[in-house]
Protein backbone atom coordinates (compact mmCIF):
# COMPACT_ATOMS: atom_id res chain seq x y z
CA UNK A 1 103.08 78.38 109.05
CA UNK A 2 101.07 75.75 106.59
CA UNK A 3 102.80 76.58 103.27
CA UNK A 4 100.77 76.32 99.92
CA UNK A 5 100.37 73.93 97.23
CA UNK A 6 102.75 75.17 94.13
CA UNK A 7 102.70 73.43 90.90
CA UNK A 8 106.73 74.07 89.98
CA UNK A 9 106.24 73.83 86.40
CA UNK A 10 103.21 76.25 86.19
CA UNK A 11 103.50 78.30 89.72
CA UNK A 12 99.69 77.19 89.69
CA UNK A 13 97.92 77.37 93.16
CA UNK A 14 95.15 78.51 94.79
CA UNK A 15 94.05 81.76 97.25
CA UNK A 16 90.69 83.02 98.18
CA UNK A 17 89.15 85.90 97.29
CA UNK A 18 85.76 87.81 98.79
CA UNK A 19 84.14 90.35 96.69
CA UNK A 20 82.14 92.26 99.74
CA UNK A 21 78.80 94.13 97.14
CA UNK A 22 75.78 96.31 97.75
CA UNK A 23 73.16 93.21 97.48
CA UNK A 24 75.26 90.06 97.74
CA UNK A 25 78.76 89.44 98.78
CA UNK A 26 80.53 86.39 96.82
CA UNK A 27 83.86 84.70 96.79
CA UNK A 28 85.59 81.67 95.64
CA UNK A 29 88.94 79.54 95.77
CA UNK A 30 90.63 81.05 92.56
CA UNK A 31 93.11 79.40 90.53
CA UNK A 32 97.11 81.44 90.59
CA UNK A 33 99.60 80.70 88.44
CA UNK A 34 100.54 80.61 84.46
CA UNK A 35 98.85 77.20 84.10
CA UNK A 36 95.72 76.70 81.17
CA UNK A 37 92.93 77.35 84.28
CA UNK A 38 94.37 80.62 85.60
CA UNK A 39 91.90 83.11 86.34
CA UNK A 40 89.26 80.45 86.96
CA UNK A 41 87.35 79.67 89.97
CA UNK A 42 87.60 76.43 91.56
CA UNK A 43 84.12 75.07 91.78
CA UNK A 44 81.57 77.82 92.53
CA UNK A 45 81.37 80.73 94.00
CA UNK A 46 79.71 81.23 97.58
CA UNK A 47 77.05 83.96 97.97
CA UNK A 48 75.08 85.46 101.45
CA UNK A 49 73.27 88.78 101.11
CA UNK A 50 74.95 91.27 102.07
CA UNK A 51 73.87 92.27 105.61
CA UNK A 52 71.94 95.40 106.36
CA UNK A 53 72.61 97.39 107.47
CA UNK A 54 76.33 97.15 106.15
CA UNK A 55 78.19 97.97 109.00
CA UNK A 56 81.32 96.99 110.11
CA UNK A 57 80.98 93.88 112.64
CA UNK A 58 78.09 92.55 110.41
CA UNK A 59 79.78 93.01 107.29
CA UNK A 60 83.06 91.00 108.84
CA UNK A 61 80.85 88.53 110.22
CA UNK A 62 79.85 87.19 106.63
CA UNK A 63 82.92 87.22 105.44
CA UNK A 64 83.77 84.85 108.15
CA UNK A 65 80.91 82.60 106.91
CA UNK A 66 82.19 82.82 103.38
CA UNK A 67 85.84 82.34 104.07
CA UNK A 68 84.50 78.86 106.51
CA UNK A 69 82.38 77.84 103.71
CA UNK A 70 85.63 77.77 101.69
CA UNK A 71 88.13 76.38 103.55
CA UNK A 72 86.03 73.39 103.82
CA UNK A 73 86.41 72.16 100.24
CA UNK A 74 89.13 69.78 98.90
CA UNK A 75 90.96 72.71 96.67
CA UNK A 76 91.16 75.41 99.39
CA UNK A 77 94.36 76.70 100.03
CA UNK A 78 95.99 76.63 104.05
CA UNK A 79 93.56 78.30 106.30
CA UNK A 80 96.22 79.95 107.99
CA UNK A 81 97.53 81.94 103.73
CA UNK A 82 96.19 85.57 103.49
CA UNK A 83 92.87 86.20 102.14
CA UNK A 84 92.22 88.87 99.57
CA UNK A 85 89.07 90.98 100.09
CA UNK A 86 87.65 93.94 97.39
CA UNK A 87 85.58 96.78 99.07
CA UNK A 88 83.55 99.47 97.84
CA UNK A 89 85.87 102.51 99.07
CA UNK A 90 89.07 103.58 98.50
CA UNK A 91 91.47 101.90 100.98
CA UNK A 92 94.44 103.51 101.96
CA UNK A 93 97.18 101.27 103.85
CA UNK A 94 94.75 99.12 104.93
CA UNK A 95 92.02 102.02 105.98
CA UNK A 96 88.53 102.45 104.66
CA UNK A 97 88.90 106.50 103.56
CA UNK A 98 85.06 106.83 101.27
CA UNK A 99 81.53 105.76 101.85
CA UNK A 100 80.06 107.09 98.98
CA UNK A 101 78.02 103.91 98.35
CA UNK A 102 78.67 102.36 102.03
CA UNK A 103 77.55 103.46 105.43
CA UNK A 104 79.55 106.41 106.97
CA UNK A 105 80.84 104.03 109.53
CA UNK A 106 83.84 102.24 107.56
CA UNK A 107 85.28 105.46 107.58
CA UNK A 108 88.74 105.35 109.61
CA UNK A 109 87.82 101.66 109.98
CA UNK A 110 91.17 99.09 110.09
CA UNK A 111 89.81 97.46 107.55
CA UNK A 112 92.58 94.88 107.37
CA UNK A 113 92.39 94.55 110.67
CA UNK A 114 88.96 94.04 111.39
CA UNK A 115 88.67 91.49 108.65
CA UNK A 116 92.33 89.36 109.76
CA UNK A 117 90.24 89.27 113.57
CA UNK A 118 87.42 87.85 112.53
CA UNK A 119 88.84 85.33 109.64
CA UNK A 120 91.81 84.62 112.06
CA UNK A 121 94.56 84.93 109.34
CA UNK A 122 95.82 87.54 107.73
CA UNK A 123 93.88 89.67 104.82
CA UNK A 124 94.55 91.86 102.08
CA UNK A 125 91.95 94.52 101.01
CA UNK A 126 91.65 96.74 98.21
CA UNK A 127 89.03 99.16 96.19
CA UNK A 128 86.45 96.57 94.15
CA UNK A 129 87.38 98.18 91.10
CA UNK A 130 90.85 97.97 91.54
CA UNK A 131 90.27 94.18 92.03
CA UNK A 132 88.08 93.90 88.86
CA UNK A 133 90.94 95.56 86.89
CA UNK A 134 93.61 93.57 88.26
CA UNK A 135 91.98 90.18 87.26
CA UNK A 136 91.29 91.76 83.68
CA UNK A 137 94.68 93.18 83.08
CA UNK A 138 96.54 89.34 84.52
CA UNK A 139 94.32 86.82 82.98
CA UNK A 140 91.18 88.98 80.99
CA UNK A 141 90.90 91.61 78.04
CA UNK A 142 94.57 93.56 79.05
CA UNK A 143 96.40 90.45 79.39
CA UNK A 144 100.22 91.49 78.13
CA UNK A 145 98.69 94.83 77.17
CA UNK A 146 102.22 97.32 77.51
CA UNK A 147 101.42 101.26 78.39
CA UNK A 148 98.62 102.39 80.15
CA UNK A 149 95.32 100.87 80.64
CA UNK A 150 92.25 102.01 81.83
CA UNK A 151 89.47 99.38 83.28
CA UNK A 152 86.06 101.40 84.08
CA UNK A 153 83.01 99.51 85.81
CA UNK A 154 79.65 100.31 85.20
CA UNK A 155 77.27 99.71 87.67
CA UNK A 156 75.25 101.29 91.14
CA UNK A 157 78.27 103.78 90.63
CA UNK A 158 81.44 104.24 88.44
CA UNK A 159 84.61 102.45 89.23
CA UNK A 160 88.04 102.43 87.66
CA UNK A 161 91.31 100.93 87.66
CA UNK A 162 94.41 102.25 86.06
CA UNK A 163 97.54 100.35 85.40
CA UNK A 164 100.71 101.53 83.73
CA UNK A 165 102.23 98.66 82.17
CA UNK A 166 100.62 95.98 84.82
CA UNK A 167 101.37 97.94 87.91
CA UNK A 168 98.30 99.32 89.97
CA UNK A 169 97.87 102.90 90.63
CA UNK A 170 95.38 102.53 93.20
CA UNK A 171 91.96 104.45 94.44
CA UNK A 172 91.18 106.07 90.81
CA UNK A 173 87.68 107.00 91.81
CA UNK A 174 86.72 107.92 88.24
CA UNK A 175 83.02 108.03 89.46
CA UNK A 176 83.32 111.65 91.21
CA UNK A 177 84.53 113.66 87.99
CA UNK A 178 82.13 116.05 87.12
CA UNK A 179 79.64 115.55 84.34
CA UNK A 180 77.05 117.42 82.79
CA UNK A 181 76.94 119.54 85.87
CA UNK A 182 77.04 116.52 88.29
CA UNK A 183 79.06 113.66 89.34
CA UNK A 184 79.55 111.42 86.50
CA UNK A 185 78.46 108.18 88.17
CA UNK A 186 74.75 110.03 88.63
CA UNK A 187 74.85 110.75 84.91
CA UNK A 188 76.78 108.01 82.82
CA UNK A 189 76.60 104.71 85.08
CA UNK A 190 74.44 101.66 84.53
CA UNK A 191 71.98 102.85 87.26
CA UNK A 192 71.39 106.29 86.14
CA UNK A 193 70.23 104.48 82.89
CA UNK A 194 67.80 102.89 83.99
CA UNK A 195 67.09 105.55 86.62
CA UNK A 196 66.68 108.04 83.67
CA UNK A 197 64.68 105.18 81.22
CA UNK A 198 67.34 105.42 78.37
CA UNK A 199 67.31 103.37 75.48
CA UNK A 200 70.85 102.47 74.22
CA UNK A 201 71.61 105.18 71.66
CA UNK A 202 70.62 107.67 74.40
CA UNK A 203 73.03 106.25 76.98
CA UNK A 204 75.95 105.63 74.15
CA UNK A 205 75.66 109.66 73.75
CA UNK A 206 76.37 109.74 77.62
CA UNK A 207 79.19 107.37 77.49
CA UNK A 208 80.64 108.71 74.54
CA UNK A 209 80.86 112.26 76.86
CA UNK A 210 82.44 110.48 79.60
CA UNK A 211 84.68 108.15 77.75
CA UNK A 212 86.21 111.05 75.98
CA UNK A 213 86.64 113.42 78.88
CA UNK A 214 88.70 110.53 80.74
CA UNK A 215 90.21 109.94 77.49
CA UNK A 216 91.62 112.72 77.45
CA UNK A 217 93.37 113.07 81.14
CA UNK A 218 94.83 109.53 81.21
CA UNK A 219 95.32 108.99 77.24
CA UNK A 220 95.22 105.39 77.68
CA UNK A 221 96.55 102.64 75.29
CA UNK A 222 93.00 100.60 76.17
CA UNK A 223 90.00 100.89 78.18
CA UNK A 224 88.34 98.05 79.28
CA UNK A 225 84.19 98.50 80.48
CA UNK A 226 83.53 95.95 83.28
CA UNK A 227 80.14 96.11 85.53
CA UNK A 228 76.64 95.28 84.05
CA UNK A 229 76.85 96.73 80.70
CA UNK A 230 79.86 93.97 79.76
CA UNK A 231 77.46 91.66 79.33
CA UNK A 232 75.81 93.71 76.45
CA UNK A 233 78.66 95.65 74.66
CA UNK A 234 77.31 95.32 70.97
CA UNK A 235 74.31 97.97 72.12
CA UNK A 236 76.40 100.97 72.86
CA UNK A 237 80.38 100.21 71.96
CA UNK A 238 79.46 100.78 68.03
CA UNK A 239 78.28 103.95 68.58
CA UNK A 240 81.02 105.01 70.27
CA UNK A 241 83.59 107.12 67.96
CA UNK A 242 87.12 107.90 70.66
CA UNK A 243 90.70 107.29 69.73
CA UNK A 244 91.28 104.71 72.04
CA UNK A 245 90.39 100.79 71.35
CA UNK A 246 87.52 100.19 73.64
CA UNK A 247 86.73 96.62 74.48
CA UNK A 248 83.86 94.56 77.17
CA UNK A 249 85.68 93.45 80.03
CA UNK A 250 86.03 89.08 79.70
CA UNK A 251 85.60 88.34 83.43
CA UNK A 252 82.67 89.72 83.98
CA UNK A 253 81.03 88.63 87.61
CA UNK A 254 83.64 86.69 88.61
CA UNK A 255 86.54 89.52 88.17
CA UNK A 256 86.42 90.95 92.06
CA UNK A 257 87.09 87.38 93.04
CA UNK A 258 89.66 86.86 91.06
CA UNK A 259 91.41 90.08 91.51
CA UNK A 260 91.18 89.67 95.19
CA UNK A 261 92.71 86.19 95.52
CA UNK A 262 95.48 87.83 92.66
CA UNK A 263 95.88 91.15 95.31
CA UNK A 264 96.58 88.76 98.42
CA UNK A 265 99.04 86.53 96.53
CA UNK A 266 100.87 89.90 95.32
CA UNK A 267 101.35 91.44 99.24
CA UNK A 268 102.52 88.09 100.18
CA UNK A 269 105.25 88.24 97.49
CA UNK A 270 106.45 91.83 98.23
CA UNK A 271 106.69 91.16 102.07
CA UNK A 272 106.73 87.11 102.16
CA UNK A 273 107.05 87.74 105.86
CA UNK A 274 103.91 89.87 106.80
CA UNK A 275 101.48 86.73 107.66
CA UNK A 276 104.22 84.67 109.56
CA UNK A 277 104.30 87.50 111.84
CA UNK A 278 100.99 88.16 112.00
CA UNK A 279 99.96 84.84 112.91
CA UNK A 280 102.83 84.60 115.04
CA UNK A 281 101.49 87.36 117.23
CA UNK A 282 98.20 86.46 116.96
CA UNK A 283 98.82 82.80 118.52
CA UNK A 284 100.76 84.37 121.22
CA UNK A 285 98.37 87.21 122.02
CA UNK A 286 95.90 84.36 122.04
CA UNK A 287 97.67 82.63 125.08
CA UNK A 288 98.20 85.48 126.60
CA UNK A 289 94.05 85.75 126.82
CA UNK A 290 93.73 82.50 128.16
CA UNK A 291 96.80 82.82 130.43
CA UNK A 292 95.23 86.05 131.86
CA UNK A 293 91.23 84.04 132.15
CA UNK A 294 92.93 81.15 133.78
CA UNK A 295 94.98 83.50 136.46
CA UNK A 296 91.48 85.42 137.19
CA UNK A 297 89.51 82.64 137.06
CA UNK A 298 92.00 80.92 139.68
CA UNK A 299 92.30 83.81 141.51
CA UNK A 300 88.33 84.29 142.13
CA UNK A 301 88.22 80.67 143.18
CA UNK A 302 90.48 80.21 145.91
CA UNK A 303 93.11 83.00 146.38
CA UNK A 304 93.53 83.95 149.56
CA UNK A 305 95.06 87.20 150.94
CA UNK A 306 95.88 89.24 154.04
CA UNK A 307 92.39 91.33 153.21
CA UNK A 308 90.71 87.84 152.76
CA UNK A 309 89.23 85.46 150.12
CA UNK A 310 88.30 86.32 146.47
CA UNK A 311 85.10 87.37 145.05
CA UNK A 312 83.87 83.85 143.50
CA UNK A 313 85.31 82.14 147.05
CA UNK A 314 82.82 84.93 148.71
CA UNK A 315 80.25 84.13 146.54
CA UNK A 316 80.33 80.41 147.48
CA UNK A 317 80.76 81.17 150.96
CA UNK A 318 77.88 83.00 150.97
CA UNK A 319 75.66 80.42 149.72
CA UNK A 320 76.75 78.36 151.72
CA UNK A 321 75.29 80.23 154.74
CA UNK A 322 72.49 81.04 153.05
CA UNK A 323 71.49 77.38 152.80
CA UNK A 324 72.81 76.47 156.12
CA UNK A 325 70.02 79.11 157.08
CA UNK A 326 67.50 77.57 155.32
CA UNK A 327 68.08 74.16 156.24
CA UNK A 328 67.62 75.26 159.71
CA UNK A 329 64.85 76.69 158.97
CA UNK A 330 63.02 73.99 157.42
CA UNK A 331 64.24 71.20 159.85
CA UNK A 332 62.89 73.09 162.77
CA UNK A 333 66.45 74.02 164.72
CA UNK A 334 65.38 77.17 164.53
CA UNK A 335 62.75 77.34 167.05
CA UNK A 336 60.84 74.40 169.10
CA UNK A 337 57.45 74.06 168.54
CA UNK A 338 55.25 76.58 169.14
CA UNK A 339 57.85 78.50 169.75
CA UNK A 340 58.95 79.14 165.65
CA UNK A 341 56.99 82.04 164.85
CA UNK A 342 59.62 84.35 166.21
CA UNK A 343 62.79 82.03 165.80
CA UNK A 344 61.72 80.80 162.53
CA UNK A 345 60.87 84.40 161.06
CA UNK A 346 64.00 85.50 162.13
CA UNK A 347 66.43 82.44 160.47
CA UNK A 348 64.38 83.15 157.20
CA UNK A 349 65.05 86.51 156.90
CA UNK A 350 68.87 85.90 157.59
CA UNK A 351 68.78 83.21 154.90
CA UNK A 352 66.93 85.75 152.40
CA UNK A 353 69.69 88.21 153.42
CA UNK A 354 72.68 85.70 152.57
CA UNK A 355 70.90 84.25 149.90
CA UNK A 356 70.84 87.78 148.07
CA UNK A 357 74.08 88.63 149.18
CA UNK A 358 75.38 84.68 147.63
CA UNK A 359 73.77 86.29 144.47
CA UNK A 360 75.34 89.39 144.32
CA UNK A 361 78.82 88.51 144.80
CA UNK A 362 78.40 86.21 142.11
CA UNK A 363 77.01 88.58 140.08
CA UNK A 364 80.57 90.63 140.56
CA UNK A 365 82.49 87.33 140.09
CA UNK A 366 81.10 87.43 136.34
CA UNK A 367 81.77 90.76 136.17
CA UNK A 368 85.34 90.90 136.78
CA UNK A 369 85.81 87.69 134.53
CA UNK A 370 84.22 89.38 131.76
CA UNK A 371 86.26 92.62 132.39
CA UNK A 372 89.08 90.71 131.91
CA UNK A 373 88.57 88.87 129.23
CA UNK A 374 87.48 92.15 127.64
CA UNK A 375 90.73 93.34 128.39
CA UNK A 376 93.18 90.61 127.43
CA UNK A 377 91.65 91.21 124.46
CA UNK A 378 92.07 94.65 123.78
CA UNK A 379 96.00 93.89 124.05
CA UNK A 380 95.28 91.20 121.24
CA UNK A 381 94.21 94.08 119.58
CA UNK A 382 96.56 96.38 120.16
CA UNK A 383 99.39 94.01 119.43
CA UNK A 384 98.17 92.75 116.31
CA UNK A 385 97.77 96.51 115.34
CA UNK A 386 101.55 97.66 116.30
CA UNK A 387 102.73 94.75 114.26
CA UNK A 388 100.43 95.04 111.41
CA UNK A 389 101.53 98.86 111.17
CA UNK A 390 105.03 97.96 111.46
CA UNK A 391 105.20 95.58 108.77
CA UNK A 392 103.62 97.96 106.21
């Protein structure tokens, strides 16, 4: 496996991260390490729409295009590293488990899975908030903050990250507390704001009643606001009176990216050994599907067994009648003249007959190779699966 490019004075390299959105889905080669440039991009970030609708095999499809747009440039890191991704939904193990902001169909979804098949090499997912915390609490506002820190994003929703001195605890979901008789992300995010036409001294009052309810189950040492309302945090953090230092988030846009590519390089350090095995399996499950096309293709074309030739060697001979027929036909060995209306009538029909049979066992020839193919890679599948779970 293609090993990466470590500075050994700074640990500095470089990973990719994919920040997968509502309207847009971005990522970037990130810089890793300790060096002066950590927690910067390398060069811009790539963008595409994000698909709609959002479902799985569209969604993984994209990120296929970003990651290929990547890998392209002069800084990317081995093609063959694991990619971090950020998601909106908790993920569990590697499994999409919400859609409350996504279509119903990630649910259950392999999300790891899906993602490592169509990137072809391994990937890392986690929650988007999660991400955006992890960036800020490495390299942004709760860099070598000790205790507890919270990191809350504003936005379409309400997402959160909490850390207990640097460590992630994972799937927070801060959004789905209950506020003012509803969830809090329909009454205190960026998009009920606007939904609701507040100015900022209306919203601060909303804050200030969210802020200090999650104050006070998590009594944090800091909490960081990340999302839109970063951008603008001298409208609403002076009028907000709590006992813990509040502060804007410093990544901003970029901090899903960042914690991605950080979220990647972190699983690779805890089990160094996860994508050599995964891309071990995958390279021999991909033999295995061209072993099993070759033998079926083979076998179609020429086998030849007590119950007689195979459906492709059919197929041929079939035509091969069938124009025998019509050659006849045409030429005039059918019948003499005068005497071809009969003779001739008859040989055309048979040649219509073999001709339609010639297309119909070719028809089944395609069939079977595509069956097969279908299910050579299914085992892919299911290998890549048992070794993915097993690795965990």
């Amino acid at each position: 496996m293609a090993q990466q490019r470590t500075d050994p004075a700074t640990g500095a390299h470089t990973a990719l991260g994919i920040d997968v959105g509502g309207t847009g889905m971005k990522g970037g080669i990130v810089q890793l390490g300790s060096g002066p440039d950590a927690g910067q991009l390398v060069g811009k970030r790539y963008r595409i729409p994000t698909p709609k609708p959002a479902v799985p095999a569209t969604v993984a499809g994209v990120l296929a295009e970003i990651a290929a747009e990547l890998d392209s440039r002069p800084a990317a890191p081995p093609a063959t590293l694991m990619t971090g991704v950020c998601f909106p939904a908790a993920i569990q193990n590697g499994i999409c488990r919400t859609a409350t902001n996504i279509d119903r169909s990630w649910i259950g979804t392999d999300v790891d899975e899906l993602f490592s098949d169509h990137l072809k090499r391994p990937v890392a997912t986690l929650n988007d908030a999660d991400a955006a915390g992890l960036a800020e609490v490495r390299f942004g506002a709760g860099r070598g903050v000790p205790g507890t820190v919270l990191v809350l994003t504003l936005g379409t929703g309400i997402g959160g990250g909490l850390f207990r001195d640097g460590e992630l605890v994972p799937n927070l979901e801060p959004g789905t507390i209950e506020l003012d008789g509803a969830i809090a992300e329909q009454r205190a995010s960026a998009a009920a704001r606007e939904r609701d036409g507040l100015d900022w001294p209306e919203y601060a009052e909303r804050l200030q009643r969210y802020f200090s309810y999650v104050e006070g189950i998590f009594y944090p040492d800091l909490i960081i606001v990340g999302g839109g309302i970063s951008k603008r945090p001298q409208d609403y953090l002076p009028l907000l009176r709590l006992r813990t230092p509040i502060v804007p988030a410093a990544l901003q846009n970029n901090a899903g990216i960042v914690g991605a590519a950080l979220w990647a390089t972190d699983v690779m350090a805890q089990s160094p050994a996860k994508a050599s095995v995964l891309q071990t399996a995958r390279r021999a499950a991909d033999r295995e599907i061209a072993r099993t096309v070759e033998v079926d293709q083979a076998s179609d074309a020429g086998r030849t067994t007590k119950t007689g030739k195979g459906t492709a060697g059919k197929a041929r001979k079939a035509a091969e009648r069938a124009a025998t027929a019509e050659t006849s036909v045409t030429s005039g060995k059918a019948g003499k003249s005068g005497k071809t209306g009969t003779a001739g009538k008859a040989a055309g029909e048979k040649a219509a007959r073999l001709r339609k049979k010639a297309d119909k066992a070719a028809k089944r020839a395609a069939k079977a190779e595509r069956k097969a193919a279908q299910e050579a890679q299914a085992v892919h599948k299911a290998m890549e699966k048992a070794i993915r779970r097993s690795s965990r």
